[in-house]
C-alpha atoms as a PDB file:
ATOM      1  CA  UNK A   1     -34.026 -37.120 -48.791  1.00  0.00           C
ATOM      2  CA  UNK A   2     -30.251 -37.520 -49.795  1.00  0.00           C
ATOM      3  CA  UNK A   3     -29.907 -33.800 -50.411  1.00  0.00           C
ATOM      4  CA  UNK A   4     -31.544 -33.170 -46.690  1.00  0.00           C
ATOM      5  CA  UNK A   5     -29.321 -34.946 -45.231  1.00  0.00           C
ATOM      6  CA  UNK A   6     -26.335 -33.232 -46.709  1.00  0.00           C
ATOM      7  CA  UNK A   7     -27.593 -30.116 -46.415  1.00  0.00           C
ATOM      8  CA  UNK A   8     -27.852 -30.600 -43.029  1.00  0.00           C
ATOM      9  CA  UNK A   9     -24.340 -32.244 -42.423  1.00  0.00           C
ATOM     10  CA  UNK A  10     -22.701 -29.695 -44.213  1.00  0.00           C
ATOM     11  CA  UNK A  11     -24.673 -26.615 -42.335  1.00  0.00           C
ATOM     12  CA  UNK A  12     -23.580 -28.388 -39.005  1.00  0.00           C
ATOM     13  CA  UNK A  13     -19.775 -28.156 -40.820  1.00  0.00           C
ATOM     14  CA  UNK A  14     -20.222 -24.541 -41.777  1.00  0.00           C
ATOM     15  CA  UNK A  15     -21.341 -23.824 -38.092  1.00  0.00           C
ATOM     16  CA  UNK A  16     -18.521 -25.716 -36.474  1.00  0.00           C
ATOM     17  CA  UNK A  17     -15.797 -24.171 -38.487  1.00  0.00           C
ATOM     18  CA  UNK A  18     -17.020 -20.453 -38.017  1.00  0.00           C
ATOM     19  CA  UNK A  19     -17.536 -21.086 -34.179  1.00  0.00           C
ATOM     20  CA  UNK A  20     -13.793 -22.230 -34.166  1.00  0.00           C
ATOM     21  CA  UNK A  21     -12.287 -19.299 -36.048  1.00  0.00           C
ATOM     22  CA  UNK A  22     -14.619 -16.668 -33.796  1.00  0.00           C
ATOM     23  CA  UNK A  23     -12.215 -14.804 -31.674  1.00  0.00           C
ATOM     24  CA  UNK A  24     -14.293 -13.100 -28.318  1.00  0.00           C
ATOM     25  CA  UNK A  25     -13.205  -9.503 -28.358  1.00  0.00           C
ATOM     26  CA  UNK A  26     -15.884  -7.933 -25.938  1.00  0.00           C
ATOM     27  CA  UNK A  27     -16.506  -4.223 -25.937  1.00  0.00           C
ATOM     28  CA  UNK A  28     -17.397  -2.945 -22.618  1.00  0.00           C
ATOM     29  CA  UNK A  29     -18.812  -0.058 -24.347  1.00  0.00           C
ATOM     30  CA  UNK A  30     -22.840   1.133 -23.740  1.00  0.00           C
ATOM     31  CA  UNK A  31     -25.185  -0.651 -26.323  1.00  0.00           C
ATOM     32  CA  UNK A  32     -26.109   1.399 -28.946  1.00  0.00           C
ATOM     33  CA  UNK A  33     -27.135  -1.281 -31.793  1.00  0.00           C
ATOM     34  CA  UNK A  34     -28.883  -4.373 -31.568  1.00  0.00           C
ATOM     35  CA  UNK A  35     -29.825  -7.037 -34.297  1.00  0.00           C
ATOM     36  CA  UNK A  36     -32.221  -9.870 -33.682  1.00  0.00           C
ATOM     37  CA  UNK A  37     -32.922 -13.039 -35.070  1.00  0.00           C
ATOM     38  CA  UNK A  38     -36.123 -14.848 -34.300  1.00  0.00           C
ATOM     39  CA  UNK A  39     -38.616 -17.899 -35.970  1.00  0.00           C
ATOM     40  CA  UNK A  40     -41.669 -16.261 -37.029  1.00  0.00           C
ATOM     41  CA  UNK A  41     -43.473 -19.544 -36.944  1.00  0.00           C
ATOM     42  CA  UNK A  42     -43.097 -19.610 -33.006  1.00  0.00           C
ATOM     43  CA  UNK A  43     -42.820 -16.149 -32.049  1.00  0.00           C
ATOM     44  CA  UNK A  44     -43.149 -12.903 -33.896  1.00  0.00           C
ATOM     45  CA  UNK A  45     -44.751 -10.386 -31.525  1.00  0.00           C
ATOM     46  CA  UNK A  46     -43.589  -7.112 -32.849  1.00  0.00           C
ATOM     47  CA  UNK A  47     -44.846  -4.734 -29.952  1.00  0.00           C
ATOM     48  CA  UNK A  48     -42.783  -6.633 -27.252  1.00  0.00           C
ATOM     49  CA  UNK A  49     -39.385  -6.460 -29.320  1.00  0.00           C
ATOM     50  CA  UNK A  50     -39.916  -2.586 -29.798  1.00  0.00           C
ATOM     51  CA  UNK A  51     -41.102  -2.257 -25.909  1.00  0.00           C
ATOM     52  CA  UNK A  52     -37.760  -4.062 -25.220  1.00  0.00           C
ATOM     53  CA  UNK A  53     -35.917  -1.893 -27.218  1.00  0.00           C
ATOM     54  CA  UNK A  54     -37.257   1.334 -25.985  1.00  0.00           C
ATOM     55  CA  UNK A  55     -36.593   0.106 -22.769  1.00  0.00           C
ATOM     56  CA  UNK A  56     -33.125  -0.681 -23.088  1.00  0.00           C
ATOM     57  CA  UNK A  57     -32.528   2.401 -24.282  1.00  0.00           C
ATOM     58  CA  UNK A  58     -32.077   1.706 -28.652  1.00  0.00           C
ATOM     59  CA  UNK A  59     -33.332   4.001 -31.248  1.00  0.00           C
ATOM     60  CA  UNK A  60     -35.376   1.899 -34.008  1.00  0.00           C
ATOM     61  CA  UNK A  61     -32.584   3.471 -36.528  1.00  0.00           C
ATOM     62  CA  UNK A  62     -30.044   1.200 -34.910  1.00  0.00           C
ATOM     63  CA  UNK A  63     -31.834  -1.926 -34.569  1.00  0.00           C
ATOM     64  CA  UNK A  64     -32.625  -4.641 -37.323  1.00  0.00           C
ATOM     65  CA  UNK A  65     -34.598  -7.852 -37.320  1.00  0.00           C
ATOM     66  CA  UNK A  66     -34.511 -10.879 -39.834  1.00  0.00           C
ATOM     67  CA  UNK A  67     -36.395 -13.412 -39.211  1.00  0.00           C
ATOM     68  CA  UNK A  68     -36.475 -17.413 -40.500  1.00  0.00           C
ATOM     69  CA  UNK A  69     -39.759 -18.102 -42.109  1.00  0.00           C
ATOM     70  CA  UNK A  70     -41.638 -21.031 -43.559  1.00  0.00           C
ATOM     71  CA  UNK A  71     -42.419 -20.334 -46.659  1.00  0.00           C
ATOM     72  CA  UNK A  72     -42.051 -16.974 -48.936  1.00  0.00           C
ATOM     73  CA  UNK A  73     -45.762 -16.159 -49.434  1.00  0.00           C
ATOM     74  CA  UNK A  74     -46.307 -15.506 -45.519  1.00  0.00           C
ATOM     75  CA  UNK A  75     -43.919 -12.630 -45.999  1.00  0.00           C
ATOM     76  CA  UNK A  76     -45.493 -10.220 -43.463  1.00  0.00           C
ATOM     77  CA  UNK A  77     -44.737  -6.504 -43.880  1.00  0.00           C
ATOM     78  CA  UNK A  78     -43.861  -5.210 -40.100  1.00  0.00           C
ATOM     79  CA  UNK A  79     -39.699  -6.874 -40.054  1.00  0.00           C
ATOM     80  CA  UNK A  80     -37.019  -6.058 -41.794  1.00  0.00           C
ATOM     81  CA  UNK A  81     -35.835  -9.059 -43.270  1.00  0.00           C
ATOM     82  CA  UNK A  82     -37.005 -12.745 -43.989  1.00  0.00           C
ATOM     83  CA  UNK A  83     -35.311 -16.068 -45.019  1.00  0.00           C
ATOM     84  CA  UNK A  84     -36.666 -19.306 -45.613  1.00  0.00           C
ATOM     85  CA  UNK A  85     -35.192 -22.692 -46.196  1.00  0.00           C
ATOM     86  CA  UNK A  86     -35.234 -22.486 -49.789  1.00  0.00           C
ATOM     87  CA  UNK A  87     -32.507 -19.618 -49.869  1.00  0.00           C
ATOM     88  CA  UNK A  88     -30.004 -22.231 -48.673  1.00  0.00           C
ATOM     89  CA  UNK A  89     -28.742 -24.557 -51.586  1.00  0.00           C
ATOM     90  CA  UNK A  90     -27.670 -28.356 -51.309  1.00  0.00           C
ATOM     91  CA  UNK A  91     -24.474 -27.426 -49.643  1.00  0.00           C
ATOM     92  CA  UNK A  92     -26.024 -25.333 -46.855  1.00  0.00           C
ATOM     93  CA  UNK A  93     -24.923 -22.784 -48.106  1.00  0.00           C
ATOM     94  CA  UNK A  94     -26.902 -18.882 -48.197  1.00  0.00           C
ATOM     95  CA  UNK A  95     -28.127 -17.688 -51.127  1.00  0.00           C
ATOM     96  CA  UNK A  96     -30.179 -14.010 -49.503  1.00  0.00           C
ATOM     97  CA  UNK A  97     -28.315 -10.664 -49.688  1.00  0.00           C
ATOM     98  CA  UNK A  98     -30.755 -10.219 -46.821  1.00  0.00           C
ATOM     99  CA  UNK A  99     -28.970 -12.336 -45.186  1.00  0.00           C
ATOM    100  CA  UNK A 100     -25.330 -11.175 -46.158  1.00  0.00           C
ATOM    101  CA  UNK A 101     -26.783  -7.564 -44.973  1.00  0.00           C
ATOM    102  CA  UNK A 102     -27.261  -8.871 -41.881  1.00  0.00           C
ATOM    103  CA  UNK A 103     -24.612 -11.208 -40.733  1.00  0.00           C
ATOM    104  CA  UNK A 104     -22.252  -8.109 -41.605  1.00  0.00           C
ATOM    105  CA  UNK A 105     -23.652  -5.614 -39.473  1.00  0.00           C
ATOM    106  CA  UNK A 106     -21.201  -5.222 -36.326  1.00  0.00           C
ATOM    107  CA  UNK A 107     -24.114  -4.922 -33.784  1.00  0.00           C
ATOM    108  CA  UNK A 108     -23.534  -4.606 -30.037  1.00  0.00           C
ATOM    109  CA  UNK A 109     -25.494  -7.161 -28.768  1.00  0.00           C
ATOM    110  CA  UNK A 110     -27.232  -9.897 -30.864  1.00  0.00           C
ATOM    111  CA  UNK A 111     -30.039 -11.438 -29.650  1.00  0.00           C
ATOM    112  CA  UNK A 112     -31.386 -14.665 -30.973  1.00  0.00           C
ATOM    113  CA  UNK A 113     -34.813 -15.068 -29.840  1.00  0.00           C
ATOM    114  CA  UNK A 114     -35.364 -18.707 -30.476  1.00  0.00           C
ATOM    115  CA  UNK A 115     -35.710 -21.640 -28.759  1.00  0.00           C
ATOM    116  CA  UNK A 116     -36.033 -24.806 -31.164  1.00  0.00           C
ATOM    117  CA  UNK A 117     -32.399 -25.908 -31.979  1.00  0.00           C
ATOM    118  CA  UNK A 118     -32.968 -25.138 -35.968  1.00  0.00           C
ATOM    119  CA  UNK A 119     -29.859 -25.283 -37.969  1.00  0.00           C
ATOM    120  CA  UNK A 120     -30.704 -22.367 -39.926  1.00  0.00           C
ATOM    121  CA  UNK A 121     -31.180 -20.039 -37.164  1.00  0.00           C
ATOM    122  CA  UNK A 122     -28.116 -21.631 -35.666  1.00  0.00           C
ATOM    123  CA  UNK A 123     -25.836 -20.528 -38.812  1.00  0.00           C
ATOM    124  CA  UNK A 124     -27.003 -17.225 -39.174  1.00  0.00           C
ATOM    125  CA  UNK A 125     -26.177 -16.325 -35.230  1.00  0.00           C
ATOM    126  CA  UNK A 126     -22.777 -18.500 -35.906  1.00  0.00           C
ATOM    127  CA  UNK A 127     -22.312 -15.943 -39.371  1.00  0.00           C
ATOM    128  CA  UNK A 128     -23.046 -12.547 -37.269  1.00  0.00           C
ATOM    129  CA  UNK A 129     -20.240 -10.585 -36.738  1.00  0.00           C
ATOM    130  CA  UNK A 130     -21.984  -8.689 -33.277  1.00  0.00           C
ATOM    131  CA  UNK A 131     -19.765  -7.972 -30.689  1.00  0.00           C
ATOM    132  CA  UNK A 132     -21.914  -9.819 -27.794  1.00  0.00           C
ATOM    133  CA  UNK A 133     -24.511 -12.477 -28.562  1.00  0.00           C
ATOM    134  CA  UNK A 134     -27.483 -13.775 -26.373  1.00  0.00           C
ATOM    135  CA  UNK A 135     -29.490 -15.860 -26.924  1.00  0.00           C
ATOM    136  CA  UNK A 136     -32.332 -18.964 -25.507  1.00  0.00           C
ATOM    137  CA  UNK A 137     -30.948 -21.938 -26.904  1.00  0.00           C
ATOM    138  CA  UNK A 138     -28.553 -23.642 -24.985  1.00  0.00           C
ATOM    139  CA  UNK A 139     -28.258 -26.624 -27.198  1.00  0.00           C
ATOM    140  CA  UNK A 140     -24.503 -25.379 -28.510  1.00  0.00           C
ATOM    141  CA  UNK A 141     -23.167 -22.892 -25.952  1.00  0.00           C
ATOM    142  CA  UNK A 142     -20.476 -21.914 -28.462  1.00  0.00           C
ATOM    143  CA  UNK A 143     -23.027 -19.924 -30.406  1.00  0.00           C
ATOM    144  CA  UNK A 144     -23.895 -17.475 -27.694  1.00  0.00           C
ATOM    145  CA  UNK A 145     -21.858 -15.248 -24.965  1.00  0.00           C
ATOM    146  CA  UNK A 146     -24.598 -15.385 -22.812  1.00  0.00           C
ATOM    147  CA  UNK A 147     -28.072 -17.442 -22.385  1.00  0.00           C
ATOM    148  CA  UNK A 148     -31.154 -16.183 -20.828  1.00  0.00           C
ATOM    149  CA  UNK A 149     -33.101 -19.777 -20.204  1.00  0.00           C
ATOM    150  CA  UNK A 150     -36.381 -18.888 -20.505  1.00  0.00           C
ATOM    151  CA  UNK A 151     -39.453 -19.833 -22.499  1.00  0.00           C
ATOM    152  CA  UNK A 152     -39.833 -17.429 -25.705  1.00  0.00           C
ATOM    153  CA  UNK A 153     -43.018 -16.791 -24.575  1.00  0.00           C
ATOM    154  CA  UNK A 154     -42.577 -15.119 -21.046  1.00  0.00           C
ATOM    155  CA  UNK A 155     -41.527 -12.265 -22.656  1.00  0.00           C
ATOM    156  CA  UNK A 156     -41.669 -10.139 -18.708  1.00  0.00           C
ATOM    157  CA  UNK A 157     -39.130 -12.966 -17.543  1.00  0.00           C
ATOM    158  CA  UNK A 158     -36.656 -12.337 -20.858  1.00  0.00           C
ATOM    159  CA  UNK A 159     -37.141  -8.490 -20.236  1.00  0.00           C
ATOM    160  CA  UNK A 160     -36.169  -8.206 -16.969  1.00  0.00           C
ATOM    161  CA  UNK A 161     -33.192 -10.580 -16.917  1.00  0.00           C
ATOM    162  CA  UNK A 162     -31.802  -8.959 -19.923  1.00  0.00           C
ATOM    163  CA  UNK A 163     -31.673  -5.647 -18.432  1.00  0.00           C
ATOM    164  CA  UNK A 164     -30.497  -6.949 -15.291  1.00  0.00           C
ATOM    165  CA  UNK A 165     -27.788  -8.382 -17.225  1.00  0.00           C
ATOM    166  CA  UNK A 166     -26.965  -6.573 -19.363  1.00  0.00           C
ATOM    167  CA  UNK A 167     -26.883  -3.275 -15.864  1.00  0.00           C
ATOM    168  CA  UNK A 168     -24.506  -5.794 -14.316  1.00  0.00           C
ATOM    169  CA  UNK A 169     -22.294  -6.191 -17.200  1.00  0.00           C
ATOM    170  CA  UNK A 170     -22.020  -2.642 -17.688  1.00  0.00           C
ATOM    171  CA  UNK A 171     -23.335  -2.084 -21.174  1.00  0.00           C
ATOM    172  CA  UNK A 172     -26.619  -0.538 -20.486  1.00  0.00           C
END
């Protein structure tokens, strides 16, 4: 229980300090990569991400997925990359090269398609070095450039506000 607890104390530490350091250089550029970080426990439908992509306009060769799981034997074959609590340590801090690979990638936009406040999720969108981040959550607006406050499950809504938004701002 001890270990829990600091675990979580120090990933809300880790988050804090990266949000402070994050400078907001925006591209205006078009969007030409996209990463996307999601809970497979409450969402993980894998036709409506690749829909969304084709429809925004990204090749699958410039998009990549990692998504937070519960455990490692549910390790489904259809996403790039998984993480589950176990690769932080008592510190809260990563132990995946999966997730190093990820959190490096300069992506255009990220998009963090989750909705539950998890403090894992929250550290690898805090850790991603993309350009332009959107995301659900709107429990810490610091994480995220832009939120879309919508239920992860209405994926038309999310859709159609994100390429709204996205036409508006120029990048599509």
């Amino acid at each position: 229980m001890f270990f829990k607890q600091l675990k979580s104390v120090s990933i809300k530490k880790n988050i804090a300090l990266i949000l402070k350091q994050r400078l907001r250089d925006f591209k205006s550029s078009k969007v030409q990569s996209v990463g996307i970080i999601f809970d497979y426990e409450a969402f993980h439908d894998y036709d409506f991400f690749n829909d969304l992509l084709k429809d925004i306009g990204i090749r699958k060769n410039n998009t990549r997925f990692i998504a937070k799981i519960d455990a490692k034997k549910t390790h489904p074959n259809s996403w790039d990359s998984f993480y589950s609590l176990e690769d932080f340590d008592w510190l809260g801090k990563h132990k995946n090269k999966e997730i190093d690979e990820f959190v490096d990638q300069p992506f255009d936009v990220l998009i963090s398609y989750y909705k539950t406040n998890t403090l894992e999720l929250n550290l690898i969108t805090a850790l991603s070095k993309a350009n332009f981040k959107i995301g659900l959550n709107n429990e810490d607006d610091r994480l995220h450039d832009f939120i879309i406050e919508v239920d992860p499950l209405k994926t038309a809504i999310f859709k159609t506000e994100l390429i709204k938004y996205l036409t508006t701002l120029n990048r599509l």
